[in-house]
N, C-alpha and C. Protein backbone atom coordinates (compact mmCIF):
# COMPACT_ATOMS: atom_id res chain seq x y z
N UNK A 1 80.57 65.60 134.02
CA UNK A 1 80.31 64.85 132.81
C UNK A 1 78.88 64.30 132.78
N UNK A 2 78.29 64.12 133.89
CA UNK A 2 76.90 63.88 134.17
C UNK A 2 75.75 64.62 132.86
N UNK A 3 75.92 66.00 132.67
CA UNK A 3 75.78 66.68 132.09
C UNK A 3 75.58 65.89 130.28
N UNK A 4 76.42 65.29 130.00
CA UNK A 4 76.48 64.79 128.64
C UNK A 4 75.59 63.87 128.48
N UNK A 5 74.98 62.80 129.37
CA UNK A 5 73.96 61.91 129.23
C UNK A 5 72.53 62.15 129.01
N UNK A 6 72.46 63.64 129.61
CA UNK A 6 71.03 64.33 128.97
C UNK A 6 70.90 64.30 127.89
N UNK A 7 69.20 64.48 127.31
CA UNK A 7 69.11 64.92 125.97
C UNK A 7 69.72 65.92 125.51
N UNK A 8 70.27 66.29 123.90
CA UNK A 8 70.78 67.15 123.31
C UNK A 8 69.84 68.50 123.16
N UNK A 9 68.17 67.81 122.78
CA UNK A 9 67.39 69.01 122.86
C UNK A 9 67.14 69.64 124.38
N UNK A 10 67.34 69.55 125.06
CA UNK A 10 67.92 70.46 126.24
C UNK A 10 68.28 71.31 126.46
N UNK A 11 69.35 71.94 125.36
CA UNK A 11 70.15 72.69 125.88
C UNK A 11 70.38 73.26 124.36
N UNK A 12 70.75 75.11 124.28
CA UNK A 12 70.73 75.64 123.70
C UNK A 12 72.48 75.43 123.17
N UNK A 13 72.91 75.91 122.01
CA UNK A 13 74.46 76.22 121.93
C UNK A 13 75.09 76.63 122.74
N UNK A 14 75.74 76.03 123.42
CA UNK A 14 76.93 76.65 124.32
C UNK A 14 78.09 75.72 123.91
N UNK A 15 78.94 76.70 123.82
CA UNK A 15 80.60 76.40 123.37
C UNK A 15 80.88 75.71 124.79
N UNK A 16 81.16 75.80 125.72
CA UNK A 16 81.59 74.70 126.58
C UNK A 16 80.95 73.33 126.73
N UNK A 17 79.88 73.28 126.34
CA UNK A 17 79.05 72.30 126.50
C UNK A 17 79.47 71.48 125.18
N UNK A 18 79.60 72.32 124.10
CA UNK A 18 79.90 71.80 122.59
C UNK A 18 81.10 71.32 123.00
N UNK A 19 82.16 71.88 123.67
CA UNK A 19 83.33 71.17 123.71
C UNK A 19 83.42 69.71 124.09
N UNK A 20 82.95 70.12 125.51
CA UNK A 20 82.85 68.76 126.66
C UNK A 20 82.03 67.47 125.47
N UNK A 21 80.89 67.98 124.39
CA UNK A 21 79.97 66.51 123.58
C UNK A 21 81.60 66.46 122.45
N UNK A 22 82.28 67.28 121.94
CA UNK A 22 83.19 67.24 120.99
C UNK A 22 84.50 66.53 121.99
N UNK A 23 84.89 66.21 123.19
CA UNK A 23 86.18 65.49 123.63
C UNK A 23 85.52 63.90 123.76
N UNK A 24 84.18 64.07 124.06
CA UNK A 24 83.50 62.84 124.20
C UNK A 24 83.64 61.88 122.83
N UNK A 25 83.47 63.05 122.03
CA UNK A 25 82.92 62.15 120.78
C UNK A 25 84.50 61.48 120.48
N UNK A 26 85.70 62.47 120.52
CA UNK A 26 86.87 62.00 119.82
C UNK A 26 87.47 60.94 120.58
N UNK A 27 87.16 60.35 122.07
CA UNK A 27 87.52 59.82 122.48
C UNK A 27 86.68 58.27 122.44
N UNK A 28 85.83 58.95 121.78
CA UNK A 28 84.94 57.10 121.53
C UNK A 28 85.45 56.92 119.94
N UNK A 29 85.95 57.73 119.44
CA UNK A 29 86.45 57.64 118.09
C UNK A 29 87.54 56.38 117.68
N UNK A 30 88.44 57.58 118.75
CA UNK A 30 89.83 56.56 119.17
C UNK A 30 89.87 55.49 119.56
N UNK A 31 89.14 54.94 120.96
CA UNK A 31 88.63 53.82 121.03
C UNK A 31 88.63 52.75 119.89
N UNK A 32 87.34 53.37 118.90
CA UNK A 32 86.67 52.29 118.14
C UNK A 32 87.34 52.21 116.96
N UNK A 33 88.61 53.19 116.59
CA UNK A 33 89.61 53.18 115.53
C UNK A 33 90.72 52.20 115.90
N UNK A 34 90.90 52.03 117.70
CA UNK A 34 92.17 51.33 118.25
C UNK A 34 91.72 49.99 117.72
N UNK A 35 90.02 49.95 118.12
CA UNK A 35 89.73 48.38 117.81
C UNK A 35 89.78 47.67 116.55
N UNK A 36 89.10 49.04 115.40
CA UNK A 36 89.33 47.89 114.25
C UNK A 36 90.73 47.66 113.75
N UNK A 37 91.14 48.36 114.05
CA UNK A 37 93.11 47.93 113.89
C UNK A 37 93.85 47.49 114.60
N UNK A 38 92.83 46.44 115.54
CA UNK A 38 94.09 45.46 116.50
C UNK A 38 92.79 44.10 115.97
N UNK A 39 91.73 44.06 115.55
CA UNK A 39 90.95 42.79 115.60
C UNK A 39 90.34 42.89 114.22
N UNK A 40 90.08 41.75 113.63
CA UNK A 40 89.32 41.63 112.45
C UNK A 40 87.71 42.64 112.30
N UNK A 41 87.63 43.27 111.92
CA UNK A 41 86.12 44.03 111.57
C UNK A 41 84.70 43.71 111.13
N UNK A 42 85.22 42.78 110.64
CA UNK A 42 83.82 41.76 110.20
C UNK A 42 83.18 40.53 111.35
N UNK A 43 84.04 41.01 112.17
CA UNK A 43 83.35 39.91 113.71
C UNK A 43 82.90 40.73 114.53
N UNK A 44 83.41 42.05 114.57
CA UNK A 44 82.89 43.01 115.72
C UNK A 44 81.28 43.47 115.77
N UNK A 45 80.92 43.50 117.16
CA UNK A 45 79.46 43.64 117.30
C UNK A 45 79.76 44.49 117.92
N UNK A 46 78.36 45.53 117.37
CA UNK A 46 78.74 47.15 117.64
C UNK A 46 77.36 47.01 118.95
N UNK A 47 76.23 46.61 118.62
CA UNK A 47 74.98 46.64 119.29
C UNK A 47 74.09 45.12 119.34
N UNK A 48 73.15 45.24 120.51
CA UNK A 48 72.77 44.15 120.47
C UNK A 48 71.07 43.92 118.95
N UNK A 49 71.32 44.73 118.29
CA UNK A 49 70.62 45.14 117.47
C UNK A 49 71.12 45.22 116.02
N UNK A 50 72.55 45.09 115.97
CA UNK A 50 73.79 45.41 114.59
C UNK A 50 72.66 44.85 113.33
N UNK A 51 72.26 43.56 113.62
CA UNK A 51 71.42 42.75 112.41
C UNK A 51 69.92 43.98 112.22
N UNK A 52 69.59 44.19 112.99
CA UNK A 52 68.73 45.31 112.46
C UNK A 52 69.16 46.29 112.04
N UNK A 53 70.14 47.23 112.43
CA UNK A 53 70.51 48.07 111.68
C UNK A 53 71.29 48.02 110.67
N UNK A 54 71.57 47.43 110.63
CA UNK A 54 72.78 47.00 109.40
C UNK A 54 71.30 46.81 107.93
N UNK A 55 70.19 45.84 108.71
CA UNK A 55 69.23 45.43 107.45
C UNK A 55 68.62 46.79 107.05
N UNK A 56 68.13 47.44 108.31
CA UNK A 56 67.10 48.68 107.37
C UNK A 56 68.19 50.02 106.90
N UNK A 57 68.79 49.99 107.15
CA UNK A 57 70.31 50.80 106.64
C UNK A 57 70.26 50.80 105.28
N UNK A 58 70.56 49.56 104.80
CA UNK A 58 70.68 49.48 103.19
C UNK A 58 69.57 49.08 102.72
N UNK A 59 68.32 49.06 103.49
CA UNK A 59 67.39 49.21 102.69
C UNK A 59 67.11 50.26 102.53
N UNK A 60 66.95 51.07 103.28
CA UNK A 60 67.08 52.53 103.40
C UNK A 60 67.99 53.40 102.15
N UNK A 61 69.21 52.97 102.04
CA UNK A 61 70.29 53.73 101.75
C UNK A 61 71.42 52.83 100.97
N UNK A 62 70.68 52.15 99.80
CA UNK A 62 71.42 50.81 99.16
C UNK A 62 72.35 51.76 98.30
N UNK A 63 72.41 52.80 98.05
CA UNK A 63 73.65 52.97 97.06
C UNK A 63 74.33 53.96 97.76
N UNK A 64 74.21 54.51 99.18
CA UNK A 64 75.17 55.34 100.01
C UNK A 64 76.58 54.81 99.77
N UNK A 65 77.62 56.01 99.20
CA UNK A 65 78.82 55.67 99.17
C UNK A 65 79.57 55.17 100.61
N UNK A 66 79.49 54.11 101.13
CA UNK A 66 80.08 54.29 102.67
C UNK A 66 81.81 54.43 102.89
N UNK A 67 82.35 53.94 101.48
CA UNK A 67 84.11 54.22 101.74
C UNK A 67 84.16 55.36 101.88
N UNK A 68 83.98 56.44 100.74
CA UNK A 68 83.64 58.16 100.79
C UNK A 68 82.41 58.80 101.12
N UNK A 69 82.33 58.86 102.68
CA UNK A 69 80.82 59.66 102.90
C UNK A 69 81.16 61.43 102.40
N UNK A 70 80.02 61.40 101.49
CA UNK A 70 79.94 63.04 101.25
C UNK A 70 79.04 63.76 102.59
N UNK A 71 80.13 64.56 102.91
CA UNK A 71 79.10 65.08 103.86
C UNK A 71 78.17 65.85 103.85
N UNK A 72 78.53 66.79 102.64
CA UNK A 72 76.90 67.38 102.23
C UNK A 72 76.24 67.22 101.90
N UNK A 73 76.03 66.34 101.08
CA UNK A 73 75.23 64.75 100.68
C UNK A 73 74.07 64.61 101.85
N UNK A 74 74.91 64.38 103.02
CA UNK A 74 73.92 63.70 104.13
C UNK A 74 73.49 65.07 105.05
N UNK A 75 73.84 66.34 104.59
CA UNK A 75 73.88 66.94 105.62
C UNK A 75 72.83 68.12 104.72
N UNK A 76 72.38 67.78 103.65
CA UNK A 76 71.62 68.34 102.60
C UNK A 76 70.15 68.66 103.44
N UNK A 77 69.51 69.89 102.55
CA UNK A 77 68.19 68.99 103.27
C UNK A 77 67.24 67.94 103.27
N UNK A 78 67.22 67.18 101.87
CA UNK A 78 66.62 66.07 101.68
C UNK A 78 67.75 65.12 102.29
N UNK A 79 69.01 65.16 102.57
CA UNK A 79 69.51 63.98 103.26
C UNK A 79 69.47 64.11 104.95
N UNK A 80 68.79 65.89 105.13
CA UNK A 80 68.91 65.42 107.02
C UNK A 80 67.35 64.72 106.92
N UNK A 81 66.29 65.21 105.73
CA UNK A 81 65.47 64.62 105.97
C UNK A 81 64.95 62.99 105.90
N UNK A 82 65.84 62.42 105.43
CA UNK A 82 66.10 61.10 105.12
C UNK A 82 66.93 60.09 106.52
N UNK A 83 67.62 60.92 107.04
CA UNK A 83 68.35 60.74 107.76
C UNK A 83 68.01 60.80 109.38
N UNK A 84 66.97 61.73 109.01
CA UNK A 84 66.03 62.27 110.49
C UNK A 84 65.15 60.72 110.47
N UNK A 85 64.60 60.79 109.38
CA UNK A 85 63.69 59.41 109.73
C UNK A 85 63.98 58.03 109.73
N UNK A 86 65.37 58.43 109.38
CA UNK A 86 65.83 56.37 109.82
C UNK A 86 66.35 56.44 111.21
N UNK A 87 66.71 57.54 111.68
CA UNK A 87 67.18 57.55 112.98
C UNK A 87 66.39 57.67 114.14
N UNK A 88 65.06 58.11 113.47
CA UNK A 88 63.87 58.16 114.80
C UNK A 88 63.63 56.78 114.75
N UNK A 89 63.92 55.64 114.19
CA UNK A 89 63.29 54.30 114.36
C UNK A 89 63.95 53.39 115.24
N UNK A 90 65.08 54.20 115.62
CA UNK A 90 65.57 53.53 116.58
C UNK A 90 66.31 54.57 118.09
N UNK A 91 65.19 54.82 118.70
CA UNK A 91 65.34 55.38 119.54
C UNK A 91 65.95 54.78 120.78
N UNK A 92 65.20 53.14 120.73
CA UNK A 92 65.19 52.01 121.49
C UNK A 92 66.58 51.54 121.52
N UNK A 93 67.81 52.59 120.56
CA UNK A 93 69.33 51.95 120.83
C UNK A 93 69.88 53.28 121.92
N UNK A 94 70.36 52.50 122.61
CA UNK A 94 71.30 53.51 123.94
C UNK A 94 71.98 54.23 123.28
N UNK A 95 72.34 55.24 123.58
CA UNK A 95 72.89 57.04 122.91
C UNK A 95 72.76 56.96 121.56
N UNK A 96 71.41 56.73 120.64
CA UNK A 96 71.29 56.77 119.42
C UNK A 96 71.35 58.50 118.95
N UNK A 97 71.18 59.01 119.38
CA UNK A 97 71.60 60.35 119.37
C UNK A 97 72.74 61.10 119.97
N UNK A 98 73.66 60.59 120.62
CA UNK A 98 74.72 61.03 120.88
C UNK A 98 75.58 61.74 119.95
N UNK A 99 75.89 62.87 119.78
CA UNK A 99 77.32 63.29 118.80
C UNK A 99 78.22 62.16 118.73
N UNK A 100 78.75 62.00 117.81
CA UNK A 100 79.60 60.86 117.60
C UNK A 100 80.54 61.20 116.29
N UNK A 101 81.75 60.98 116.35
CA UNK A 101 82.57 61.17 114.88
C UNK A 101 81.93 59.96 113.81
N UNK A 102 82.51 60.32 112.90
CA UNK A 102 82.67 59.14 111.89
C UNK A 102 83.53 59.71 110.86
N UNK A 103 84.48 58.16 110.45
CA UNK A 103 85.60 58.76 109.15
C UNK A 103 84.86 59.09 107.64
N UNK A 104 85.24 60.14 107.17
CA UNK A 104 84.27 60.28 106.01
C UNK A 104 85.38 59.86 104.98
N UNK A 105 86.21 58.99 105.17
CA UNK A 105 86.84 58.33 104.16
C UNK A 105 87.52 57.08 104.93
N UNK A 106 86.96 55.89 104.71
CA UNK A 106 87.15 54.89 105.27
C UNK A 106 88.34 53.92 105.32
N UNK A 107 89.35 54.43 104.43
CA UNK A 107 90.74 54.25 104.39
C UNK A 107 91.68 54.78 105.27
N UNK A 108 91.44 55.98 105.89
CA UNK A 108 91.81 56.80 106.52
C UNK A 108 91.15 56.90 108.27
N UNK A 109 92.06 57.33 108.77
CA UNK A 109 92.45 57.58 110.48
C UNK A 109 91.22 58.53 110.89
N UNK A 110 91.04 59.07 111.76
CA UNK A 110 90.61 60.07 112.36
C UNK A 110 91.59 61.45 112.15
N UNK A 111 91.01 63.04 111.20
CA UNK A 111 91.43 63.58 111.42
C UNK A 111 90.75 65.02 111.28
N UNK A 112 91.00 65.99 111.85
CA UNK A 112 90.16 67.25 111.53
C UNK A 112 89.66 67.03 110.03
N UNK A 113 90.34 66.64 109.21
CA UNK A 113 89.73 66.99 107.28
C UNK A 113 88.77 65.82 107.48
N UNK A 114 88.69 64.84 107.73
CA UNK A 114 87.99 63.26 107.91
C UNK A 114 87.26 62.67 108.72
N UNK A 115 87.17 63.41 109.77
CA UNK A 115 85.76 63.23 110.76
C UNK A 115 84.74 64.43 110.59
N UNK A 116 83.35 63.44 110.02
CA UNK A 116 81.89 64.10 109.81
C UNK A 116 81.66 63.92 111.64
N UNK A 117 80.62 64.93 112.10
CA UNK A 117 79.86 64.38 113.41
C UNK A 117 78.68 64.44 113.34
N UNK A 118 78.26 62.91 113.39
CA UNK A 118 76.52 62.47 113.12
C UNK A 118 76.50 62.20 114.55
N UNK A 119 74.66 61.48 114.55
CA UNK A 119 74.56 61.11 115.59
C UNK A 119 75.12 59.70 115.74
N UNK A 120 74.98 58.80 117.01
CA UNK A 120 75.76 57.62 117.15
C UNK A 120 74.75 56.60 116.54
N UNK A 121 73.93 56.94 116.17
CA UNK A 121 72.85 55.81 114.68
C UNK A 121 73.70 55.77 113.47
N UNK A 122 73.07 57.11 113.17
CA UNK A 122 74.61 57.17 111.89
C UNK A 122 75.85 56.41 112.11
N UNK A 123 76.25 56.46 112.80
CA UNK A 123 77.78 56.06 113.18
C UNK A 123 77.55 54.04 113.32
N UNK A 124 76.63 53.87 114.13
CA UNK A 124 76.57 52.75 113.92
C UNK A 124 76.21 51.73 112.67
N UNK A 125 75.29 52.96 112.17
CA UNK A 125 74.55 52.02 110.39
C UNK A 125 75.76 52.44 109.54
N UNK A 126 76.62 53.19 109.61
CA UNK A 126 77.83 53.30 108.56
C UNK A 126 78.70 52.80 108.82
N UNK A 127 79.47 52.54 110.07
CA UNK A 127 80.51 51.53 110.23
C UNK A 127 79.90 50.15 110.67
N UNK A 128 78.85 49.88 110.80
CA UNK A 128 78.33 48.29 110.50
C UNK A 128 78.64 47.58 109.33
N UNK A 129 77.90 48.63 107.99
CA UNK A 129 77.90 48.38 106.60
C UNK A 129 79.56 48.33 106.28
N UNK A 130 79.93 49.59 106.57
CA UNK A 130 81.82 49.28 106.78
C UNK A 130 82.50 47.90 107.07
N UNK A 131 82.26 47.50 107.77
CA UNK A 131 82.53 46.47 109.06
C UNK A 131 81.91 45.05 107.83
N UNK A 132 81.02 44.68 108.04
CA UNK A 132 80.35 44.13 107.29
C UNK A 132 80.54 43.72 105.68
N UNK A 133 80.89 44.94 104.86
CA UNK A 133 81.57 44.66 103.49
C UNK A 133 82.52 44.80 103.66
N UNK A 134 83.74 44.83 104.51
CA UNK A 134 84.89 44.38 104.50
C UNK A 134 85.71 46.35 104.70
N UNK A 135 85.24 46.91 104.32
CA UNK A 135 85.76 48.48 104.09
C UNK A 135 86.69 48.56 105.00
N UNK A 136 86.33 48.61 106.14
CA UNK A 136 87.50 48.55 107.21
C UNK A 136 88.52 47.33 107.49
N UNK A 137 88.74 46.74 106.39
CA UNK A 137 89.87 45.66 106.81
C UNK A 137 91.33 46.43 106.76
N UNK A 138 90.97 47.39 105.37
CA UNK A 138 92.40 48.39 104.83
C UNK A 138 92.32 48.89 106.54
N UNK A 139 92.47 49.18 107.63
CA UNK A 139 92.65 49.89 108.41
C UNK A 139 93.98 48.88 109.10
N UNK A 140 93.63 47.58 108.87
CA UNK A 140 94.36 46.53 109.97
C UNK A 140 95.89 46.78 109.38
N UNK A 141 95.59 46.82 107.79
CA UNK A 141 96.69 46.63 106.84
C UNK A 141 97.60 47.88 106.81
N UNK A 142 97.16 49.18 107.20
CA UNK A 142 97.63 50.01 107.35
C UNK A 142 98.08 50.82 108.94
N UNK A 143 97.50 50.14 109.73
CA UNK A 143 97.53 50.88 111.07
C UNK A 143 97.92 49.28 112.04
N UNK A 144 98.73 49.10 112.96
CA UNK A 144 98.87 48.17 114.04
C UNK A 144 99.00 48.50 115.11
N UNK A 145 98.29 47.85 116.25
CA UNK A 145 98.45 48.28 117.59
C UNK A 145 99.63 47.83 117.75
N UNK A 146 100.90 48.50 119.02
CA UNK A 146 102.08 47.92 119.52
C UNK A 146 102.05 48.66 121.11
N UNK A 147 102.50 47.78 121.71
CA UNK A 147 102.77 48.55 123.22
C UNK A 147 103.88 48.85 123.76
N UNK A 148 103.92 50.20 123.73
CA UNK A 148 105.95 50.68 124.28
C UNK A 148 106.20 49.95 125.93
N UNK A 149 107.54 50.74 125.76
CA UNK A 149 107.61 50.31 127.19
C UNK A 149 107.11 50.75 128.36
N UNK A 150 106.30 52.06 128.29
CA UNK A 150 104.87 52.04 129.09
C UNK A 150 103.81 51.60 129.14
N UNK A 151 103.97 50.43 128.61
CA UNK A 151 102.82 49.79 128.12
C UNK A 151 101.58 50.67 127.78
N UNK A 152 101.63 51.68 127.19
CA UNK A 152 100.88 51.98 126.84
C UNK A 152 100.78 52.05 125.26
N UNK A 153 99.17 52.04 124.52
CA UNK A 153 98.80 51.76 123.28
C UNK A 153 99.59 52.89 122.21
N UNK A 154 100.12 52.04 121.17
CA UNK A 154 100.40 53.27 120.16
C UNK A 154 100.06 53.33 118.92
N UNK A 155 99.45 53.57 118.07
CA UNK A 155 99.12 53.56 116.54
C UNK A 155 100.73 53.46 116.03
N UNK A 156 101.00 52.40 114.98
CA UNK A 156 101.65 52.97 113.87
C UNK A 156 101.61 52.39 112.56
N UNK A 157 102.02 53.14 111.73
CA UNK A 157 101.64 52.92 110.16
C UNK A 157 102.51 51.91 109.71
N UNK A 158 102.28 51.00 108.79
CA UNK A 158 102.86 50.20 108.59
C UNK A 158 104.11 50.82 107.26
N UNK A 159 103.52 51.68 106.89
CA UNK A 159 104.49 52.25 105.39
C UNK A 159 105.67 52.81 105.73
């Protein structure tokens, strides 16, 4: 796993390698989906930097839909080019380039139709702004942590 902490420009396409950054990414997904649906979202601190990115984010990107991210929208070429340059400004955040999921509908879970994969800038300036205007509260209301009798974590829906 050593392997994944390198730079991305490193290394050419390889499907195993794509896999190993794609189990990484879904598993920081899960994580950070367990969290906003066991704790309030508007207290969580993503980085020691959130107030900066959160500010040049929407200055950047004041009318980005963040409940429904279009992904071709951002994945356009005037939006990788837009997107390339808010993300070089913060190089100075730890795995700001990391593959990383994000829900492209903010009501909703993690799922093959609903996870875009940006880098972990993206991920942080969109679920900040999430986090922040409240977007992710519907997650608490719809999803609760409970622990079986393996104590281990389980999603379930409240409906």
């Amino acid at each position: 796993m050593e392997v994944l902490s390198r730079p991305a420009d490193e290394f050419e396409n390889d499907q195993q390698l794509e896999a190993m950054w794609a189990m990484k990414a879904f598993e920081h997904a899960e994580i950070y989906f367990n969290i906003i649906a066991s704790v309030d979202p508007t207290a969580l601190k993503l980085t020691p930097f959130d107030d900066t990115i959160y500010t040049i984010f929407r200055k950047e990107f004041p009318t980005l839909d963040i409940h429904h991210l279009n992904e071709d929208e951002m994945k356009s070429p005037a939006g990788k080019q837009k997107w390339r340059s808010f993300c070089e400004r913060f190089k100075f955040v730890d795995d700001y380039s990391f593959g990383t999921l994000v829900r492209a509908d903010a009501d909703k879970d993690y799922s093959q139709e609903n996870s875009i994969l940006v880098s972990r800038i993206h991920f942080y300036a969109i679920e900040l702004a999430r986090n922040r205007e409240g977007l992710n509260n519907s997650i608490r209301k719809h999803f609760f942590t409970i622990r079986d009798n393996n104590d281990a974590t389980v999603k379930q829906n409240e409906e």
